[in-house]
Protein backbone atom coordinates (compact mmCIF):
# COMPACT_ATOMS: atom_id res chain seq x y z
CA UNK A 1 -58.94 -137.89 20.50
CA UNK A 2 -58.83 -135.84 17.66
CA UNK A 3 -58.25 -132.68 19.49
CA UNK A 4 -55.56 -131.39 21.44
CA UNK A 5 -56.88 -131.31 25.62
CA UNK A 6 -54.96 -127.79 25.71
CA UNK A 7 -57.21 -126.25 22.74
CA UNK A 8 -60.35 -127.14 24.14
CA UNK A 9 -59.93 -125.72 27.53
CA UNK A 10 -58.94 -122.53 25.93
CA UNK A 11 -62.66 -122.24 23.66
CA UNK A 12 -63.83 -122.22 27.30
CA UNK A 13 -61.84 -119.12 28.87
CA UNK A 14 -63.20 -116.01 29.45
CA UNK A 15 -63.13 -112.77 31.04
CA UNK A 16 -67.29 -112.87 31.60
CA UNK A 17 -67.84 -114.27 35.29
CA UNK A 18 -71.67 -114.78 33.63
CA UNK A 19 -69.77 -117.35 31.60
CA UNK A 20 -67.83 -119.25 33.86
CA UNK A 21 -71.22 -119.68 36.15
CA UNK A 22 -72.65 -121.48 33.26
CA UNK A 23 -69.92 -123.67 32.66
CA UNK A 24 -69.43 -124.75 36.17
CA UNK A 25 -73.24 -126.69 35.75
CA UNK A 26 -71.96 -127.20 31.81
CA UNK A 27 -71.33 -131.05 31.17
CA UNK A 28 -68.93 -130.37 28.48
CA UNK A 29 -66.72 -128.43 31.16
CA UNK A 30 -67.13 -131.03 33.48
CA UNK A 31 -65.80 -133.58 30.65
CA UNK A 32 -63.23 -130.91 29.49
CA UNK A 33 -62.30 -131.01 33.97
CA UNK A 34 -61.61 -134.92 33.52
CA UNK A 35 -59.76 -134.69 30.34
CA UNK A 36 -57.47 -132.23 31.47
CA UNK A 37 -57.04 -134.55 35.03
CA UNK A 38 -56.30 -137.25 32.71
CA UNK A 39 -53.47 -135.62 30.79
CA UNK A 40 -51.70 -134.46 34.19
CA UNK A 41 -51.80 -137.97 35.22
CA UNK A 42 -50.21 -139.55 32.27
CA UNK A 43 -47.93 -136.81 32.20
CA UNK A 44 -47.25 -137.01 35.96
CA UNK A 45 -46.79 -141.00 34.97
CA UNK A 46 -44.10 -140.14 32.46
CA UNK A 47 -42.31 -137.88 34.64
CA UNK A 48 -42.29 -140.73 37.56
CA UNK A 49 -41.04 -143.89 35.07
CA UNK A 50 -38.38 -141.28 33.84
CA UNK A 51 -36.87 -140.49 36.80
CA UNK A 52 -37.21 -144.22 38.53
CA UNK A 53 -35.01 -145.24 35.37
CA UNK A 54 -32.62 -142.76 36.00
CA UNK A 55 -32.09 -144.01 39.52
CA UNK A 56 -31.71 -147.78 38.23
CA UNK A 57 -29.35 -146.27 36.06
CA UNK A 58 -27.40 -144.08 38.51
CA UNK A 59 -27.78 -146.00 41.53
């Protein structure tokens, strides 16, 4: 992916409730929804295989 998750989500805030209506039927913010699910799972991943080693380690 040549762009960071974070930055796209951000092209899509906005203050205009007209806005967000259109992007909830948008298929770009529905792609932008499951990118940004993806990256909490991998990071959620990370997090888990961290702390699993630290109990092998301290236990």
């Amino acid at each position: 992916m040549s762009k960071d998750v974070v930055e796209m989500f951000e092209e899509f805030l906005s203050d205009e409730p007209a806005k967000w209506a259109k992007l909830s039927s948008d298929i770009q913010w529905r792609r932008l929804q499951l990118l940004l699910l993806r990256e909490i799972l991998i990071e959620l991943r990370k997090l888990n295989s961290k702390g699993l080693q630290q109990e092998k380690v301290g236990g």
